[in-house]
Protein backbone atom coordinates (compact mmCIF):
# COMPACT_ATOMS: atom_id res chain seq x y z
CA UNK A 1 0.00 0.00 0.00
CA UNK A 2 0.89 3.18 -0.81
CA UNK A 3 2.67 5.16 1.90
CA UNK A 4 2.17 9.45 3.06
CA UNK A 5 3.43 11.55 5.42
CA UNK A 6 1.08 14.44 6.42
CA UNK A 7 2.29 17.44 8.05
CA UNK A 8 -0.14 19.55 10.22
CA UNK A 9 -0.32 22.64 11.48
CA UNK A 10 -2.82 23.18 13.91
CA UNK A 11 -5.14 25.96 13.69
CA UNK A 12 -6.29 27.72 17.15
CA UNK A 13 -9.62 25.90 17.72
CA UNK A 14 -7.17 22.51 17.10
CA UNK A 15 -4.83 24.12 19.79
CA UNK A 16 -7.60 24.19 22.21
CA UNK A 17 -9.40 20.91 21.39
CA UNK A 18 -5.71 19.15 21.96
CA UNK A 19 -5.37 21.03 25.42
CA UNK A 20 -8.86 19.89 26.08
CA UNK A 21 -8.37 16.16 25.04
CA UNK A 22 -4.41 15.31 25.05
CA UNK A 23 -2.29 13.64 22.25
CA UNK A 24 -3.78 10.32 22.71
CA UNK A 25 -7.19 10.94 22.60
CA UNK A 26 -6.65 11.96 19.25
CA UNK A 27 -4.12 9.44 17.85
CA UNK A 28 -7.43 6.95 18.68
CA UNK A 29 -9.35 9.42 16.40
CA UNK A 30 -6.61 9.47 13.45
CA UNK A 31 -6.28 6.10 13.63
CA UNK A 32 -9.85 5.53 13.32
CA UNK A 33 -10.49 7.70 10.61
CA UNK A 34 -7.88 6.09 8.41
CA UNK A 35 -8.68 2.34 9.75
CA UNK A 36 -12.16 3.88 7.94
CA UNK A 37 -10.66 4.58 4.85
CA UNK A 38 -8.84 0.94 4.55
CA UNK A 39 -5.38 1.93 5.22
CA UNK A 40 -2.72 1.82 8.88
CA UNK A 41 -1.77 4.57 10.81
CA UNK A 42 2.26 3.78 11.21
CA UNK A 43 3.14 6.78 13.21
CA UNK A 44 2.31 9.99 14.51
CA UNK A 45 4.56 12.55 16.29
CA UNK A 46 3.91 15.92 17.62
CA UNK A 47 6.64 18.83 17.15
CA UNK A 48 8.11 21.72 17.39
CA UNK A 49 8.55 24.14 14.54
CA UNK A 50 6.88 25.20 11.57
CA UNK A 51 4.29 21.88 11.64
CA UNK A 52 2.62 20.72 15.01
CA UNK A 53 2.18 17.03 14.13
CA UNK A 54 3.47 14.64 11.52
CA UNK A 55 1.38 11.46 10.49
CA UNK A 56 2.45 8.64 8.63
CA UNK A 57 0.32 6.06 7.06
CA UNK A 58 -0.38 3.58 4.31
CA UNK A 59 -3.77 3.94 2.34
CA UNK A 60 -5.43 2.42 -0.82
CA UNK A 61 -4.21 5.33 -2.70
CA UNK A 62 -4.11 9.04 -3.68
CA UNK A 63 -7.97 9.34 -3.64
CA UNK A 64 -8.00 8.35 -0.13
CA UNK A 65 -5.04 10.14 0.65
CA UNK A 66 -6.71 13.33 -0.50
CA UNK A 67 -10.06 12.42 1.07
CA UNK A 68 -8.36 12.52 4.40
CA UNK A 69 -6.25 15.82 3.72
CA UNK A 70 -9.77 17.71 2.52
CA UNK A 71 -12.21 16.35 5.09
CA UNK A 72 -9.46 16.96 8.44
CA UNK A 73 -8.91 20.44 6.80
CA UNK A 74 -12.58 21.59 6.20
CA UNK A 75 -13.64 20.75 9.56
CA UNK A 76 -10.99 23.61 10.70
CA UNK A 77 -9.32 22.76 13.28
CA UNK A 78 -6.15 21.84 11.08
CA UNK A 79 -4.27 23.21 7.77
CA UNK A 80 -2.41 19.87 6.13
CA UNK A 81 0.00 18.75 3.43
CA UNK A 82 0.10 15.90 1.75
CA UNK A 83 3.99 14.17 0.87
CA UNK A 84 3.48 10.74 -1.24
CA UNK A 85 6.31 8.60 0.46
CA UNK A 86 8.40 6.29 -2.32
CA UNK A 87 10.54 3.35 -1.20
CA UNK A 88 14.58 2.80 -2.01
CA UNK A 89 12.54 -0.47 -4.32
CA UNK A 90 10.45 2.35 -5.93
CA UNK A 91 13.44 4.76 -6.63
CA UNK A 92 14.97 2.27 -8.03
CA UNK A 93 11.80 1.19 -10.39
CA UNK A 94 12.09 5.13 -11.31
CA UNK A 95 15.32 5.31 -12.49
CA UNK A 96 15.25 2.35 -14.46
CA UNK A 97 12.71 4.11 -16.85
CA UNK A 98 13.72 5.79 -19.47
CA UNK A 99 12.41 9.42 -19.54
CA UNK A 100 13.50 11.70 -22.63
CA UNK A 101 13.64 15.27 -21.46
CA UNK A 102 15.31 18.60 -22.35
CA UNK A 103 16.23 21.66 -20.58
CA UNK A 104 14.88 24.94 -21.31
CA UNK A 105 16.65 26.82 -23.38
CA UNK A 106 19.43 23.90 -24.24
């Protein structure tokens, strides 16, 4: 299954919900919500810096990946990215194609 790394930044309201119901409390939720869309939670960290929180997990695919970014955003109390995680077995599937491409301007 495909593999993502989300990277949130929690909006005020999410600030005060996570004082108001601590990390694990909603780990349970994430992992919920993507057990829902057929895929793992594999980890999930909170942070300091320009994100709050990064999640990784395996879903189905981009659809569901996206699913999950648009719903968690629109309900407000987060602002996400989406990174699509590759393997050193997919790299190496990727440079084994052959891609004909030019510079512009050479």
């Amino acid at each position: 299954m495909p593999k993502y790394l989300f990277r949130v930044k929690l909006t005020v309201d999410g600030l005060k919900g996570l004082l108001n119901e601590g990390g694990t409390a909603r780990r349970e939720v994430v992992e919920r919500m993507i057990e829902g869309l057929g895929g793992r939670l594999e980890s999930m960290y909170w942070a300091f810096g320009d994100e709050d929180l990064y999640v990784t997990v395996e879903l189905p695919g981009n659809t569901s990946a996206a699913a999950l970014g648009l719903v968690t955003s629109a309900a407000g109390g987060v602002r996400t990215s989406t990174v699509v995680l590759l393997s050193p077995e997919e790299i190496d599937e990727a440079v084994r194609q052959k891609v004909e491409y030019r510079a512009p301007g050479a």
